[in-house]
N, C-alpha and C. Protein backbone atom coordinates (compact mmCIF):
# COMPACT_ATOMS: atom_id res chain seq x y z
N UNK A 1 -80.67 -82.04 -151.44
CA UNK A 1 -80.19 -80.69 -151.42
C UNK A 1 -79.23 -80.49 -150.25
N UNK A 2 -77.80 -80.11 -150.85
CA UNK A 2 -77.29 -79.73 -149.53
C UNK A 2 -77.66 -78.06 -148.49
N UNK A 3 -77.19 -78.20 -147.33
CA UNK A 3 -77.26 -77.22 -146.67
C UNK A 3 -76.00 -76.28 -146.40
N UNK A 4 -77.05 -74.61 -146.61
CA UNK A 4 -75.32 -73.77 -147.02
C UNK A 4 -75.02 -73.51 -145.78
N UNK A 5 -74.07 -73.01 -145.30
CA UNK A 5 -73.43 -72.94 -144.11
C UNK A 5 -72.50 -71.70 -144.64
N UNK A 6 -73.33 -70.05 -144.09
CA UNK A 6 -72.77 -69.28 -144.63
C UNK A 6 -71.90 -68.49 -143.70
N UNK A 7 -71.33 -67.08 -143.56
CA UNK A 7 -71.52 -66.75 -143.07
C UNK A 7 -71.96 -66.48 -141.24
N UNK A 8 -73.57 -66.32 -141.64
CA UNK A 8 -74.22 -65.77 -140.45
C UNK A 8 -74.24 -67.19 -139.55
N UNK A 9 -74.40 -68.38 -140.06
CA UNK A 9 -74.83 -70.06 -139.22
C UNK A 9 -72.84 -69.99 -138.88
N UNK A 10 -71.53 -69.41 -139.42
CA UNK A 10 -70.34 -69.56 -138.55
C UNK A 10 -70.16 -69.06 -137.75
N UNK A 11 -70.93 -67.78 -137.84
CA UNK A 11 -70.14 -66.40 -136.60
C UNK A 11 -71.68 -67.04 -135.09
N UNK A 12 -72.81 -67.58 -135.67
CA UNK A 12 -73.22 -68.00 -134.55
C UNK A 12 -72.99 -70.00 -133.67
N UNK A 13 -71.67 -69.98 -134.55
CA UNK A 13 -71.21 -71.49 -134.27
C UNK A 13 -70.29 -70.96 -133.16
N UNK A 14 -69.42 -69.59 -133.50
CA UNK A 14 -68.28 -69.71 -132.80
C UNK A 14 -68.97 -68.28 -131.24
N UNK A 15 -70.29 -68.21 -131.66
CA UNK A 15 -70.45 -67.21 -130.51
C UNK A 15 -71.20 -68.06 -129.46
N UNK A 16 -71.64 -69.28 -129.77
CA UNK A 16 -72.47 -70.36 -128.93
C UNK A 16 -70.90 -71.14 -127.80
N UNK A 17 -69.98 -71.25 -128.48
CA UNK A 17 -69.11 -72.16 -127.62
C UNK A 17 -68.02 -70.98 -127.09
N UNK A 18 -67.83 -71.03 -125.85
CA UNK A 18 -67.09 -69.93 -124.98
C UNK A 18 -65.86 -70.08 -125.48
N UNK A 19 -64.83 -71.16 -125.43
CA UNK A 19 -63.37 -71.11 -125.95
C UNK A 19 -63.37 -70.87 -127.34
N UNK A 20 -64.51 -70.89 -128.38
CA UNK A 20 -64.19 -70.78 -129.88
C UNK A 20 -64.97 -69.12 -129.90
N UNK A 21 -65.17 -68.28 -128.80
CA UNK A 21 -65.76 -66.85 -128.68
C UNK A 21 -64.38 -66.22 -128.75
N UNK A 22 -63.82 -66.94 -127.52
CA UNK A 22 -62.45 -66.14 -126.75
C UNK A 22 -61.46 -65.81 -128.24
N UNK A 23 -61.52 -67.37 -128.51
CA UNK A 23 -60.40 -67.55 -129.94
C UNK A 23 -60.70 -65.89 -130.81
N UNK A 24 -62.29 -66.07 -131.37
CA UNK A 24 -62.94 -64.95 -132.39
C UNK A 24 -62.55 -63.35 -131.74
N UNK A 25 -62.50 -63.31 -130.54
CA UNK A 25 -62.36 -62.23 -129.66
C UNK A 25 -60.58 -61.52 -130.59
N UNK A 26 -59.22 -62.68 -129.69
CA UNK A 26 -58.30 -62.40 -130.01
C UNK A 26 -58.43 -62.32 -131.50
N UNK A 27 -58.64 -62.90 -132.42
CA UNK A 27 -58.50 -63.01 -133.26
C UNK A 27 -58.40 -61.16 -134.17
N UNK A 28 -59.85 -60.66 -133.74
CA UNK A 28 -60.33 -59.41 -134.11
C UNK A 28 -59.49 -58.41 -133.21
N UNK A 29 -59.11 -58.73 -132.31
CA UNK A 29 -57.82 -57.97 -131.71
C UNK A 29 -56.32 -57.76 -132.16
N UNK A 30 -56.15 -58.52 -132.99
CA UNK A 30 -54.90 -59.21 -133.30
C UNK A 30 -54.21 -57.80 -134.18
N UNK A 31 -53.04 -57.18 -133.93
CA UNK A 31 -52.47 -56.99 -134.67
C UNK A 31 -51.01 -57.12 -135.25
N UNK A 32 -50.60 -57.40 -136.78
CA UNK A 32 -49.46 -57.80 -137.23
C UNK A 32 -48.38 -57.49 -136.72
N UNK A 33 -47.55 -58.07 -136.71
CA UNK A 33 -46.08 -57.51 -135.83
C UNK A 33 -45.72 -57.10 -136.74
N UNK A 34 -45.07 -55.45 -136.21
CA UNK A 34 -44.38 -54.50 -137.11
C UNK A 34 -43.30 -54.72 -137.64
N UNK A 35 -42.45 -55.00 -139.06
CA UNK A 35 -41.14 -55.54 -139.25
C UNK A 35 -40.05 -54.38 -138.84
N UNK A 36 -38.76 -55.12 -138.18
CA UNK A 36 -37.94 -54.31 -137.53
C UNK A 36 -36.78 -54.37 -138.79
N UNK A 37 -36.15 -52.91 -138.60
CA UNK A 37 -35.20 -52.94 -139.88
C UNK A 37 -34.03 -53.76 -138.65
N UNK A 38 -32.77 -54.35 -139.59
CA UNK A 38 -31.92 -54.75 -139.00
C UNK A 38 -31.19 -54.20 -139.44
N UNK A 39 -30.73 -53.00 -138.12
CA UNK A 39 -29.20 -52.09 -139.25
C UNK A 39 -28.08 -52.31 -139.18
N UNK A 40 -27.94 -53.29 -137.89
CA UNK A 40 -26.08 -53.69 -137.31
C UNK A 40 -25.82 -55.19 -137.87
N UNK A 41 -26.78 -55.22 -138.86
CA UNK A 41 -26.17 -56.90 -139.49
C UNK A 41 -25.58 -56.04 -140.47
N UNK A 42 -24.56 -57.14 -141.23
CA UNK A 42 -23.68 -57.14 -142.13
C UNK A 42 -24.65 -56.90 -143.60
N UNK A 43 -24.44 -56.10 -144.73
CA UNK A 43 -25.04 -56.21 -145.76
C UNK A 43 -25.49 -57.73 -146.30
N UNK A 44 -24.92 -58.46 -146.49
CA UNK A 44 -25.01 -59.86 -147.10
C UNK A 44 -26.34 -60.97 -146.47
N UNK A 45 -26.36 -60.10 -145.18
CA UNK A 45 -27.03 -60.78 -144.01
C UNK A 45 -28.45 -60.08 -144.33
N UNK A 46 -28.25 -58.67 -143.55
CA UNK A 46 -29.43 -58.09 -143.62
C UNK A 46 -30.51 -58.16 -145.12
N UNK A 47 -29.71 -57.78 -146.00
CA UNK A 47 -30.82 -58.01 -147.69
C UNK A 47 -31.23 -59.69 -147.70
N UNK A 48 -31.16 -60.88 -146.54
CA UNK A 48 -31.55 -62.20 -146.15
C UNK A 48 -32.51 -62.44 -145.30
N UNK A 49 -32.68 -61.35 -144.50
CA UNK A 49 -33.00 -61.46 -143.02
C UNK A 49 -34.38 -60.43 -142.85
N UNK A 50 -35.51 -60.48 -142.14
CA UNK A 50 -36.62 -60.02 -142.10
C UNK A 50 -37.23 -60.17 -140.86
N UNK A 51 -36.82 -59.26 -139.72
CA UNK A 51 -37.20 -59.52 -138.51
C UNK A 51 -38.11 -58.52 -137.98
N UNK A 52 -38.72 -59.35 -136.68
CA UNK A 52 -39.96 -58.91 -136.10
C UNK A 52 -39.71 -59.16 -134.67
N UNK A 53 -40.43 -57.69 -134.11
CA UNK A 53 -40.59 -58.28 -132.86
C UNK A 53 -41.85 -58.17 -132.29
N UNK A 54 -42.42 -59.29 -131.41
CA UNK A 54 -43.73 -59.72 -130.76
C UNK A 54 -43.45 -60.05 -129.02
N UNK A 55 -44.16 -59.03 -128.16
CA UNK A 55 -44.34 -59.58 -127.34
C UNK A 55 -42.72 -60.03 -126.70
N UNK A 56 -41.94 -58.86 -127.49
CA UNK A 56 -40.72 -58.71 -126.27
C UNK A 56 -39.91 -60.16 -126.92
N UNK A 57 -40.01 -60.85 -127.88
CA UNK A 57 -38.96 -61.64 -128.69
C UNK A 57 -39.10 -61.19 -130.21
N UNK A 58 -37.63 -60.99 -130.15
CA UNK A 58 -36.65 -60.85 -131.71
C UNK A 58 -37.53 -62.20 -132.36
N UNK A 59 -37.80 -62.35 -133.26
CA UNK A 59 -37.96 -63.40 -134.65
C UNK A 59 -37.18 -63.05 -135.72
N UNK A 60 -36.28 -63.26 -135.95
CA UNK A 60 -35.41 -63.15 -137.00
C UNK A 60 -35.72 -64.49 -138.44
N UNK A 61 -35.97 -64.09 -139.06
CA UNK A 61 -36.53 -65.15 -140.49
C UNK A 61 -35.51 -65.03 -141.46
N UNK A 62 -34.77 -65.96 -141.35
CA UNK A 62 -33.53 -66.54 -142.51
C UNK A 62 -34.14 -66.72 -143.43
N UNK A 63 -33.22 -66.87 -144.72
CA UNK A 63 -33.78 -67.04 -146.40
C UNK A 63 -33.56 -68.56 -146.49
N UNK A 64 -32.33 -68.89 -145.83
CA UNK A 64 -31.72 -70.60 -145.95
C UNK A 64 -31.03 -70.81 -144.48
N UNK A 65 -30.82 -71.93 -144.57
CA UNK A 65 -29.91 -72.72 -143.05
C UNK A 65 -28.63 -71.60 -143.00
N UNK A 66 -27.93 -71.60 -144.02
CA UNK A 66 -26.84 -70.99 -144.04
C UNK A 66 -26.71 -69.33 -143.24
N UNK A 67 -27.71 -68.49 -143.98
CA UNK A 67 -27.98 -67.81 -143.10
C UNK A 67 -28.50 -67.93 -141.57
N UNK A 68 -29.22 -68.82 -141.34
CA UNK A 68 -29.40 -69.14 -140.12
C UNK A 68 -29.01 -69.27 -139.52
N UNK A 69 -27.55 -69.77 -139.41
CA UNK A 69 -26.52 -70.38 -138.50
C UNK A 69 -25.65 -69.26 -138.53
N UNK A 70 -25.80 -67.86 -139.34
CA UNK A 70 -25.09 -66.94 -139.12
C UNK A 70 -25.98 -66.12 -137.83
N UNK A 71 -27.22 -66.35 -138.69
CA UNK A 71 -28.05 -65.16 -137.35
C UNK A 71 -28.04 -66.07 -136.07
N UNK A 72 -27.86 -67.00 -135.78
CA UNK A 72 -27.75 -67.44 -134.26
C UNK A 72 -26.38 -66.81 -134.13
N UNK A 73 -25.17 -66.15 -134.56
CA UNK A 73 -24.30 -65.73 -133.63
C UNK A 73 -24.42 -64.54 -133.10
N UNK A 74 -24.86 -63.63 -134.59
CA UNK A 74 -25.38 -61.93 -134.05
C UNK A 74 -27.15 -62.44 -133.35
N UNK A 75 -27.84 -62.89 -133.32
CA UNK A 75 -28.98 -63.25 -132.33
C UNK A 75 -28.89 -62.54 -131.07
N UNK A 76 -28.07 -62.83 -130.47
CA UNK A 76 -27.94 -62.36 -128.78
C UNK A 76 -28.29 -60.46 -129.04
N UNK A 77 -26.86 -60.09 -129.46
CA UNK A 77 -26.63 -58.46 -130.02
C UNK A 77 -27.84 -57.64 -130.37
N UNK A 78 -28.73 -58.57 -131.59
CA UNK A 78 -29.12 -57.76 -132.22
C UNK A 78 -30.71 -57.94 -131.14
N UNK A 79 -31.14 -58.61 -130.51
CA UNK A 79 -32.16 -58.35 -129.48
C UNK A 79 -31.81 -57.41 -127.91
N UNK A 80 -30.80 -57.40 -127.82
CA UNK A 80 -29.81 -56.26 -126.57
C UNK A 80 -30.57 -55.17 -127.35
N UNK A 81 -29.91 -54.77 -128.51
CA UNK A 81 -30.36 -53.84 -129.43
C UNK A 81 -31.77 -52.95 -129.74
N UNK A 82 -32.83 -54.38 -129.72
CA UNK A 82 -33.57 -54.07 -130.36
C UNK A 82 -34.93 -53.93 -128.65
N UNK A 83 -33.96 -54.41 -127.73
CA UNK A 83 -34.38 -54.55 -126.48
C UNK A 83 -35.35 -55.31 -126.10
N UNK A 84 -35.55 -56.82 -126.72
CA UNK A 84 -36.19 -57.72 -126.50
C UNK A 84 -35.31 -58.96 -125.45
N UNK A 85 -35.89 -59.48 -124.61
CA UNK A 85 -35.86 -60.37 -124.05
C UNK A 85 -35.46 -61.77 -124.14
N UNK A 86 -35.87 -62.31 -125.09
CA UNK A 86 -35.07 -63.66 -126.33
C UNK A 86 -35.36 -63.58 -127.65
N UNK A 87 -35.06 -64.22 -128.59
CA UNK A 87 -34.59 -64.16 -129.87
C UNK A 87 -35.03 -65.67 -130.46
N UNK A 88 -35.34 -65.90 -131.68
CA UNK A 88 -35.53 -67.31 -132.10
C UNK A 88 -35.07 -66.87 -133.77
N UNK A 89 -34.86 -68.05 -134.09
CA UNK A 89 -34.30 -67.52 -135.33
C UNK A 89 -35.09 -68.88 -136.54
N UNK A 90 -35.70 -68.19 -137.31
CA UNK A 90 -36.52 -69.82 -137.99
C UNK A 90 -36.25 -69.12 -139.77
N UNK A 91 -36.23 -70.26 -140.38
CA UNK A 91 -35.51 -70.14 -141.61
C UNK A 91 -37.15 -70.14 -142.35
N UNK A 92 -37.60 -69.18 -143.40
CA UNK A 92 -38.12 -68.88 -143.82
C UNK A 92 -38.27 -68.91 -145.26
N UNK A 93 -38.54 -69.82 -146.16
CA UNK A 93 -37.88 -69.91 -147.32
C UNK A 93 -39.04 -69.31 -148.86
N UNK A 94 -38.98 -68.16 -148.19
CA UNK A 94 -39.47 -66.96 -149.24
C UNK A 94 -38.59 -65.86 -150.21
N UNK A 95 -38.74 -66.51 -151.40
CA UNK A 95 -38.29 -65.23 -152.16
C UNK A 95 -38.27 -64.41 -152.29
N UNK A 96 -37.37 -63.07 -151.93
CA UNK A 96 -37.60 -61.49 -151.97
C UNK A 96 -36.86 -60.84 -152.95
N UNK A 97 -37.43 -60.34 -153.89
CA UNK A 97 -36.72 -59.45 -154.87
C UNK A 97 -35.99 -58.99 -154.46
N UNK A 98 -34.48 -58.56 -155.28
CA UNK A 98 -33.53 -57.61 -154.48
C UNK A 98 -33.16 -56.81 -155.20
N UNK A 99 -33.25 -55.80 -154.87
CA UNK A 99 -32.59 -54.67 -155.69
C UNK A 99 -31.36 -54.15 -155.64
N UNK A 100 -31.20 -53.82 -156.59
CA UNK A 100 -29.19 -53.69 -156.57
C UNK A 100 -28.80 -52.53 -156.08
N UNK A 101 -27.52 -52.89 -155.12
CA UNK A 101 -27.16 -51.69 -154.22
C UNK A 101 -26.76 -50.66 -155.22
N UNK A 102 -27.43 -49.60 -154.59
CA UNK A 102 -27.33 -47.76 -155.32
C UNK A 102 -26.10 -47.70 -156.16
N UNK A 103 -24.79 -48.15 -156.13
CA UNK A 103 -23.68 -47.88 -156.76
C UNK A 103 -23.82 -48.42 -157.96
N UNK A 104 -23.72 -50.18 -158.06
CA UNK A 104 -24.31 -50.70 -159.10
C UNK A 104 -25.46 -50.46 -160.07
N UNK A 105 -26.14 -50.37 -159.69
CA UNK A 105 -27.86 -49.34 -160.21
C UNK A 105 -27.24 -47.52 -160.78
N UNK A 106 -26.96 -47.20 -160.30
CA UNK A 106 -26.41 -45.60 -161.31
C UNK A 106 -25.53 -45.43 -161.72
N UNK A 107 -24.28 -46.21 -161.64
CA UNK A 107 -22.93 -45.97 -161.68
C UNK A 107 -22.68 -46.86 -163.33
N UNK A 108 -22.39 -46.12 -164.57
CA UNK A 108 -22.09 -46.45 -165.81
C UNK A 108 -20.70 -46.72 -165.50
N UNK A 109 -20.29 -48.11 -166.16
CA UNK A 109 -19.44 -48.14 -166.34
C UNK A 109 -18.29 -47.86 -167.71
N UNK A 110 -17.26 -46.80 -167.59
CA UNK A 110 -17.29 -45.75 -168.84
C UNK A 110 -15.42 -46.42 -168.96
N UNK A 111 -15.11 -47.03 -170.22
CA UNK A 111 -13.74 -47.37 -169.97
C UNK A 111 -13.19 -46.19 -171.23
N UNK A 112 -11.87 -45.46 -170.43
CA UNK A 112 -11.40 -44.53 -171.28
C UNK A 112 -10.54 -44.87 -172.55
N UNK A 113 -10.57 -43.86 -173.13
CA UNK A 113 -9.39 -44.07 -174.24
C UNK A 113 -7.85 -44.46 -173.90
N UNK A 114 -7.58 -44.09 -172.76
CA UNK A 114 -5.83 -44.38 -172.42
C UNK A 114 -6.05 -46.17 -171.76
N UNK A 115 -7.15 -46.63 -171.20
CA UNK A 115 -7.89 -47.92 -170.66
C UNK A 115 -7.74 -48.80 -172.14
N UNK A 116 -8.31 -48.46 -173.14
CA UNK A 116 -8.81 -49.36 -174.37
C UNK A 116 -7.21 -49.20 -175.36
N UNK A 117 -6.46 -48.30 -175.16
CA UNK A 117 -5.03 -48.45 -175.76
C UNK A 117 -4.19 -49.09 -175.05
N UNK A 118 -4.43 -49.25 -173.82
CA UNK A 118 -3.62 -50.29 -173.02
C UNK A 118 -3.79 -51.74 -173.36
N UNK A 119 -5.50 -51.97 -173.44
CA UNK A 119 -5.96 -53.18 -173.40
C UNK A 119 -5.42 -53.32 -174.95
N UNK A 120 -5.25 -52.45 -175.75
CA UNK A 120 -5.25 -53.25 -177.23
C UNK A 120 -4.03 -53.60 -177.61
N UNK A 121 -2.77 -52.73 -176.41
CA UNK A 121 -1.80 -53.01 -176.87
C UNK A 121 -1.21 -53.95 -176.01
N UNK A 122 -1.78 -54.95 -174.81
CA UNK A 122 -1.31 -55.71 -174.41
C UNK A 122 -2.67 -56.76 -175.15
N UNK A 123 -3.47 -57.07 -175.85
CA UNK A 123 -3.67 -57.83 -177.24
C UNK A 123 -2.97 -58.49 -178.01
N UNK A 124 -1.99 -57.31 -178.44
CA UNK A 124 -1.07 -57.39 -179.78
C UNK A 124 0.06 -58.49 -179.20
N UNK A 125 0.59 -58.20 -177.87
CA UNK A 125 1.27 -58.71 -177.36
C UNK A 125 1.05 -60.24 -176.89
N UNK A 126 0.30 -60.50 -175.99
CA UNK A 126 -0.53 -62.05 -176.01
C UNK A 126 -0.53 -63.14 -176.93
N UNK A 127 -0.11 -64.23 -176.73
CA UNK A 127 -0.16 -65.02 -177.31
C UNK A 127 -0.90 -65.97 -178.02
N UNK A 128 -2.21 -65.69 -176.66
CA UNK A 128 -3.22 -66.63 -176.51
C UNK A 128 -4.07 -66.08 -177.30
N UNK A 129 -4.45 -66.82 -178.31
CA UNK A 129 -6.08 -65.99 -179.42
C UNK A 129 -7.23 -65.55 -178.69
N UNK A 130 -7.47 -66.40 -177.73
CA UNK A 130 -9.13 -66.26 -177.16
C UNK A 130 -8.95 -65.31 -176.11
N UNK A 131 -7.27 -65.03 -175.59
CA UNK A 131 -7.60 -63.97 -174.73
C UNK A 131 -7.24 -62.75 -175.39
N UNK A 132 -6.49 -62.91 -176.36
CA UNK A 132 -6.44 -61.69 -177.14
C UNK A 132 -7.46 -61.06 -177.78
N UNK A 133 -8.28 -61.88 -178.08
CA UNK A 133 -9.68 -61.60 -178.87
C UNK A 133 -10.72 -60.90 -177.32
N UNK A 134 -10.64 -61.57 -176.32
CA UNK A 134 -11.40 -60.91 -175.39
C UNK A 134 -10.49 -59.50 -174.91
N UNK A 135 -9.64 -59.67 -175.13
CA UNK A 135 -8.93 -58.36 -174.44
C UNK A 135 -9.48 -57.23 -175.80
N UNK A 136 -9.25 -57.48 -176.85
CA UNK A 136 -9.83 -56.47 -178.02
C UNK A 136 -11.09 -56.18 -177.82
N UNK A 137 -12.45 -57.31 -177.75
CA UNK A 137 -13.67 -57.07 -177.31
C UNK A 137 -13.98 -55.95 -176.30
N UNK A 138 -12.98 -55.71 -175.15
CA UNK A 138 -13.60 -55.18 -174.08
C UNK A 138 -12.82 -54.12 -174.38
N UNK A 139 -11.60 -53.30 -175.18
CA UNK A 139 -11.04 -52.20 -175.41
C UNK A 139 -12.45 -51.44 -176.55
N UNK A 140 -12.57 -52.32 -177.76
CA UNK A 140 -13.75 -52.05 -178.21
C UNK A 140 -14.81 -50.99 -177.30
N UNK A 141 -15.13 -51.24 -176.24
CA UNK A 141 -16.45 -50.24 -174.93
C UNK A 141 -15.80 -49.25 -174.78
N UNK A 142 -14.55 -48.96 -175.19
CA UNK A 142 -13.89 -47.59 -174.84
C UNK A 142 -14.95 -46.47 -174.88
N UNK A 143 -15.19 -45.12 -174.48
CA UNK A 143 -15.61 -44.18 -174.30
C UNK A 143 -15.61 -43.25 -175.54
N UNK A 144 -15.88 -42.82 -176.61
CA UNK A 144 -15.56 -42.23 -177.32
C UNK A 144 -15.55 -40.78 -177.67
């Protein structure tokens, strides 16, 4: 028969040894570092970028290298900023949904009637079939 090891036989494993108390101590103290918005990065950057600060350093968390090697140049700035002390920048390779900027997301795109007589009559004109045929396709969405 094995022996269970639940619970109550861990919390009195780690309250018997002084450095594995201290550990349990911080541990139950611990709270998450609050995420800092980043508002003076560049759009392209910021919807990449997911930073925190702890204990008076910027952590800035890249999506890829590429970004990374951008946030080491704004790095310095954006901890002046955020009024931390140093900055580290570590590439983080978590997927974050993104949602499409507000313009794209409400904004219909509506092509008019004087738009779709242009397009049909530079069609007629064209030489090329496949672009004439796409130029008709997209007069076709005209507005009606």
């Amino acid at each position: 028969m094995s022996k269970a090891i639940g619970p109550a036989s861990i919390s009195l494993f780690f309250s018997r040894h002084q450095n594995l108390r201290q550990i349990k101590d911080r541990a139950h103290r611990f709270d998450e570092p609050a995420a800092t918005p980043v508002l003076s990065l560049p759009p392209a950057l910021s919807a990449r970028t997911h930073a925190l600060i702890e204990d008076g350093v910027l952590l800035l968390l890249a999506e890829n290298n590429a970004v990374a090697q951008m946030l080491r140049f704004h790095a310095p700035r954006l901890a002046r900023e955020q009024g931390a002390q140093e900055w580290k920048v570590r590439v983080a390779r978590i997927e974050t949904p993104r949602p499409l900027p507000a313009a794209e997301a409400t904004v219909e795109r509506v092509l008019s009637a004087d738009a779709a007589s242009m397009l049909s009559a530079t069609a007629d004109a064209v030489s090329d079939p496949d672009l004439s045929a796409a130029l008709r396709r997209l007069a076709s969405r005209a507005s009606q």
